[in-house]
C-alpha atoms as a PDB file:
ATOM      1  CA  UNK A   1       0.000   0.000   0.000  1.00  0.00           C
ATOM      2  CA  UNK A   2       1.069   4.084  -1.104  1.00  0.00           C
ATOM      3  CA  UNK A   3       0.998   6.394   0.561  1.00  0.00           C
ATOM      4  CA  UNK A   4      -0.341   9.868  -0.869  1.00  0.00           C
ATOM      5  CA  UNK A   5       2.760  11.301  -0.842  1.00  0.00           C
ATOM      6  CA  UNK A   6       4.532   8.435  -2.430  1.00  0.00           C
ATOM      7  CA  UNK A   7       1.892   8.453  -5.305  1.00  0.00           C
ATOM      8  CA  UNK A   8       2.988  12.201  -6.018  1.00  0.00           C
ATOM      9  CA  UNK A   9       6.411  10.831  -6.558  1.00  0.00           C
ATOM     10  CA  UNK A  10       5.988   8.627  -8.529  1.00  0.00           C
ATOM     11  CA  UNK A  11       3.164  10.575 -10.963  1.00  0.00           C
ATOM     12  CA  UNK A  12       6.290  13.349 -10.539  1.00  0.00           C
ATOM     13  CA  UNK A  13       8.864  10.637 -12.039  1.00  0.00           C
ATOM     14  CA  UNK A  14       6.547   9.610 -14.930  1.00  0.00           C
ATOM     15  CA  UNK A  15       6.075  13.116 -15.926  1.00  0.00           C
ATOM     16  CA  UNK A  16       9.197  13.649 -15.877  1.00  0.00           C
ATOM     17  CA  UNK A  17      10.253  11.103 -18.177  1.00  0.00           C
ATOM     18  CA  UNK A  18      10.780   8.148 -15.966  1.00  0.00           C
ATOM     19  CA  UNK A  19       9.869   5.237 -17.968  1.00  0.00           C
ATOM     20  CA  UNK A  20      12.828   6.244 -20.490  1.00  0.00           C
ATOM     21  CA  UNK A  21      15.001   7.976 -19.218  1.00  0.00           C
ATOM     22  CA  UNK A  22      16.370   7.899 -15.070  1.00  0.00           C
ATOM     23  CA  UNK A  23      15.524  10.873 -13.260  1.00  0.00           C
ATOM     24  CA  UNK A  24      17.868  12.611 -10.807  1.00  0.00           C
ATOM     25  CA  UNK A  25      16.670  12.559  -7.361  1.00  0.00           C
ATOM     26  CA  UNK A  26      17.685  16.135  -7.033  1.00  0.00           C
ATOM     27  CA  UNK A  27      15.015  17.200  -9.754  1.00  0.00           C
ATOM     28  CA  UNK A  28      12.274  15.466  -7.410  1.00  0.00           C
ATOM     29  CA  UNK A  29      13.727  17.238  -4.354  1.00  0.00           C
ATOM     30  CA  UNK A  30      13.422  20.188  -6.492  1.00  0.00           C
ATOM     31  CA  UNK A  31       9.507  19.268  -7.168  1.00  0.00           C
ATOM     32  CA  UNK A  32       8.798  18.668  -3.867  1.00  0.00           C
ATOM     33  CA  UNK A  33      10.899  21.259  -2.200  1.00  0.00           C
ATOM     34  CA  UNK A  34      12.493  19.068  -0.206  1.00  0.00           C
ATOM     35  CA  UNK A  35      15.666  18.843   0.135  1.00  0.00           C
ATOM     36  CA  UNK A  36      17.897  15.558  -1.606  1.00  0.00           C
ATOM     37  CA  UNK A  37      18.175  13.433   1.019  1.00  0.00           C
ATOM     38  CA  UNK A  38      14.702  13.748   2.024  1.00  0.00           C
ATOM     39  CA  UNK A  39      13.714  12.805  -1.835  1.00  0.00           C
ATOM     40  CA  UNK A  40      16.221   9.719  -1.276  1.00  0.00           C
ATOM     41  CA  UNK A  41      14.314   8.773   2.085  1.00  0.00           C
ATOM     42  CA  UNK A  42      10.934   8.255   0.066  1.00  0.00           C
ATOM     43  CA  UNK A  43      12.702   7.211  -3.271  1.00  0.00           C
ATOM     44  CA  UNK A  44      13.920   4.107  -1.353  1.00  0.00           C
ATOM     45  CA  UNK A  45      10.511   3.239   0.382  1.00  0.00           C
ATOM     46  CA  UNK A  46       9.247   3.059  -3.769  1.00  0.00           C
ATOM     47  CA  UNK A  47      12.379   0.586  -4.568  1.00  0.00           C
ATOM     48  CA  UNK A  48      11.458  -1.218  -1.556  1.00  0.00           C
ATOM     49  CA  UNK A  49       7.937  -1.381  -2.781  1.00  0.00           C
ATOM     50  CA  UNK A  50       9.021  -2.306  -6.113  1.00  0.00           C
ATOM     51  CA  UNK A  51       7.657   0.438  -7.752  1.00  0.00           C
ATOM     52  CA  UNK A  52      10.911   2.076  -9.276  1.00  0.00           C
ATOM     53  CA  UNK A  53      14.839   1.224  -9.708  1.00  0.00           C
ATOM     54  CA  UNK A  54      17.255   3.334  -8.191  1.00  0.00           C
ATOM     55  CA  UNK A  55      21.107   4.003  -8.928  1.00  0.00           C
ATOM     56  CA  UNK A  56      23.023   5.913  -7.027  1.00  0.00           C
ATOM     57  CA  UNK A  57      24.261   9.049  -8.495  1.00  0.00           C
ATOM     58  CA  UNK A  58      22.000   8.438 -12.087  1.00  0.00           C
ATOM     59  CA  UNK A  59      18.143   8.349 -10.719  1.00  0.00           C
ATOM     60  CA  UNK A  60      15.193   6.627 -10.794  1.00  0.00           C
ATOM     61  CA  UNK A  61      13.127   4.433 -13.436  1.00  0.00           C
ATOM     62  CA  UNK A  62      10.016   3.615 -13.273  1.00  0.00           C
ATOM     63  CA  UNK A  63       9.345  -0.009 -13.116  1.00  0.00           C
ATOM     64  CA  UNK A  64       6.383  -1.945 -14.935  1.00  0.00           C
ATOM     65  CA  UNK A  65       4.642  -2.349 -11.264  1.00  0.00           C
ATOM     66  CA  UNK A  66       5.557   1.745 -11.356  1.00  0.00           C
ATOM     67  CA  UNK A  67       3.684   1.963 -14.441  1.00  0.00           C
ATOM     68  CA  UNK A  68       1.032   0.827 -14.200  1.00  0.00           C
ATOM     69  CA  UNK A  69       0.489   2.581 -10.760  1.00  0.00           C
ATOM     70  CA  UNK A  70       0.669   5.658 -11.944  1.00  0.00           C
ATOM     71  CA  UNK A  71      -1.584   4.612 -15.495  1.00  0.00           C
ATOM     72  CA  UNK A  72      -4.200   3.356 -12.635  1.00  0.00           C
ATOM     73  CA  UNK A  73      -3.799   6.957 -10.800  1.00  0.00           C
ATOM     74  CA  UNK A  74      -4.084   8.935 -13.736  1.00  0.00           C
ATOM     75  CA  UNK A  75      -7.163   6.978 -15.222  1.00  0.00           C
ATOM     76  CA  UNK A  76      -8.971   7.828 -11.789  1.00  0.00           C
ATOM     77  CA  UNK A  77      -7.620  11.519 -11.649  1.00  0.00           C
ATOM     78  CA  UNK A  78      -8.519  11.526 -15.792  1.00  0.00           C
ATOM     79  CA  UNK A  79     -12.368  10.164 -15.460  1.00  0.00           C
ATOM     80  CA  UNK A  80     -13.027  12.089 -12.352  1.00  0.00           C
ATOM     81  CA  UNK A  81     -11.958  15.517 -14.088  1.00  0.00           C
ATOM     82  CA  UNK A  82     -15.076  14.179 -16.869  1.00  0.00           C
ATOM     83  CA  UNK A  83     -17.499  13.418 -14.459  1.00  0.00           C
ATOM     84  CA  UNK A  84     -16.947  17.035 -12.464  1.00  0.00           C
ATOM     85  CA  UNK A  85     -16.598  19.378 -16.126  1.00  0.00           C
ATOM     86  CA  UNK A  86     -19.391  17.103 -17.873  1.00  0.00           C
ATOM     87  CA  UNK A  87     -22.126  16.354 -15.358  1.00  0.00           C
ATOM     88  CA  UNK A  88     -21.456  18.711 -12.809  1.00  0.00           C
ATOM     89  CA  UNK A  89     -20.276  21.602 -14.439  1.00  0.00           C
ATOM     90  CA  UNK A  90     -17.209  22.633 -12.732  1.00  0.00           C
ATOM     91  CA  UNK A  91     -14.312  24.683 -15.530  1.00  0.00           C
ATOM     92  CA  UNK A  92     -11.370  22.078 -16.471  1.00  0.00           C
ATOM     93  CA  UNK A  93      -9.082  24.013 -14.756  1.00  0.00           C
ATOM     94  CA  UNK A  94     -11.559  23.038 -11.434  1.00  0.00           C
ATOM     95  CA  UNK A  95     -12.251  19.559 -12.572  1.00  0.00           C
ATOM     96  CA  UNK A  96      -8.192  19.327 -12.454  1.00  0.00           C
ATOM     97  CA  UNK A  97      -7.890  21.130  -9.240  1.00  0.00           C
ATOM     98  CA  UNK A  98     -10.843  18.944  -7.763  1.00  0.00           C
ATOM     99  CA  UNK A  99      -9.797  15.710  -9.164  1.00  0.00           C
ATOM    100  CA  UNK A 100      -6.043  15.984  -7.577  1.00  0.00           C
ATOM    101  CA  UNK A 101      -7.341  16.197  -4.248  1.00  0.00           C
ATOM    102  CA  UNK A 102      -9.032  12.438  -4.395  1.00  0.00           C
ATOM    103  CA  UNK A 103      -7.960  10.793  -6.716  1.00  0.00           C
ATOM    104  CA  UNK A 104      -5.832   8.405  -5.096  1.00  0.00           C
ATOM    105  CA  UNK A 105      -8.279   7.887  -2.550  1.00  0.00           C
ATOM    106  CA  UNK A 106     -10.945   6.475  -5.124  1.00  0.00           C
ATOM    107  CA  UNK A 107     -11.026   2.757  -5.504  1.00  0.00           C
ATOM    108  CA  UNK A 108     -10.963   0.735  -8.776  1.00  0.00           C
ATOM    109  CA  UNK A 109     -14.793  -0.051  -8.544  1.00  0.00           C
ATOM    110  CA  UNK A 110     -15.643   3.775  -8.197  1.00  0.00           C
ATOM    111  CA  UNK A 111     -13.770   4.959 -11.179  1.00  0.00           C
ATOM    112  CA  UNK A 112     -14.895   2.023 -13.222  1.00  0.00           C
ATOM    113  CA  UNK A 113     -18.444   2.657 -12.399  1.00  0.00           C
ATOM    114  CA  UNK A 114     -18.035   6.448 -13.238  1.00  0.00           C
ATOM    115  CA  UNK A 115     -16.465   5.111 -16.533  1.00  0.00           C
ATOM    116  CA  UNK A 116     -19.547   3.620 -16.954  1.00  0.00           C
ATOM    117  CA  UNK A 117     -21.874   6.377 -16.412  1.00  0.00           C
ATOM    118  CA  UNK A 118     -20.102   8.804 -18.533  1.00  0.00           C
ATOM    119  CA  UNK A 119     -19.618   6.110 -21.434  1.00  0.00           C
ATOM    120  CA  UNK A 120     -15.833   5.198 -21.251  1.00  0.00           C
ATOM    121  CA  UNK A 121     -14.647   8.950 -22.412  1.00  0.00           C
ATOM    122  CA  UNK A 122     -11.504   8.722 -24.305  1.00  0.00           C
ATOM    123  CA  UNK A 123      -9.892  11.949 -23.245  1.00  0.00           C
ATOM    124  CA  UNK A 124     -10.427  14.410 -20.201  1.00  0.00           C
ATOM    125  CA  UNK A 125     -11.305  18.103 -20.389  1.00  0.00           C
ATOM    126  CA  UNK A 126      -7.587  18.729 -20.491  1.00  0.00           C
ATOM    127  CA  UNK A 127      -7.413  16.669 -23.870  1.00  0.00           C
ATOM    128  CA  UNK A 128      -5.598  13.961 -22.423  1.00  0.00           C
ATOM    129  CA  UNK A 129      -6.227  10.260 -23.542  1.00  0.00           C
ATOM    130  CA  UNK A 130      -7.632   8.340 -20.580  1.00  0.00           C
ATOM    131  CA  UNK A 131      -5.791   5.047 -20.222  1.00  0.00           C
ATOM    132  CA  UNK A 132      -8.372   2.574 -19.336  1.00  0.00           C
ATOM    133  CA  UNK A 133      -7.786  -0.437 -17.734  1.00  0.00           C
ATOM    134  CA  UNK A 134      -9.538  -2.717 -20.143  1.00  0.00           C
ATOM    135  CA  UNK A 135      -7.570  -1.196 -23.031  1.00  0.00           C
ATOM    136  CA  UNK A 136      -4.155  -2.013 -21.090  1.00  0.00           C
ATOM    137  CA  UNK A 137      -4.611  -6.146 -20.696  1.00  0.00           C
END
């Protein structure tokens, strides 16, 4: 089990590149505003967990259980920005705002049965494509 705060990293290392390319663990102190060794602290809870790789001095990766985390995360945070712009009127830039607060707290069943109800949109108000479960195996 994630924490929030571990979540946030690692949505933090897949937008910035993480499933390619290693990313320094000073640029997600820098995120954060933490400083490095806090960043390292957390970093190693995630390799413990088995959600990223971690060299010393390089970065971090992502790993496939990392993946599809944060694909998971961002399909919740995705289909909850529709159902708050589409059915309950809120701006995108709301939806967005909204939808970061809980979206990590929202289970599987939730976000599949909002899926449901808003007829498996393919992209949020943002114009992002939502990655749905059933379209990742």
């Amino acid at each position: 089990m994630l924490t929030y705060l571990e979540s946030r990293y690692l949505l933090a290392i897949y937008k910035e590149g993480g499933i390619s390319k290693y990313v320094k663990s000073s640029r997600i102190a820098e995120l954060f505003n933490v400083k490095t060794p806090t960043s390292i602290f957390i970093l190693q809870g995630l390799v413990l967990k088995g959600y990223i790789t971690y060299t010393p001095r390089i970065g971090v990766k992502l790993t496939i259980e990392g993946l599809n985390y944060v694909m998971n995360l961002l399909h919740n945070h995705r289909v909850l920005e529709c159902f708050l712009h589409d059915i309950l009127g809120f701006t995108k830039e709301e939806a967005h705002e909204e939808s970061s607060k809980i979206d990590f707290f929202i289970s599987d069943k939730f976000s599949e049965s909002l899926c449901k109800l808003l007829n498996t949109p393919e992209y949020c108000p943002c114009g992002f494509k939502i990655p749905h479960r059933h379209l990742r195996g």
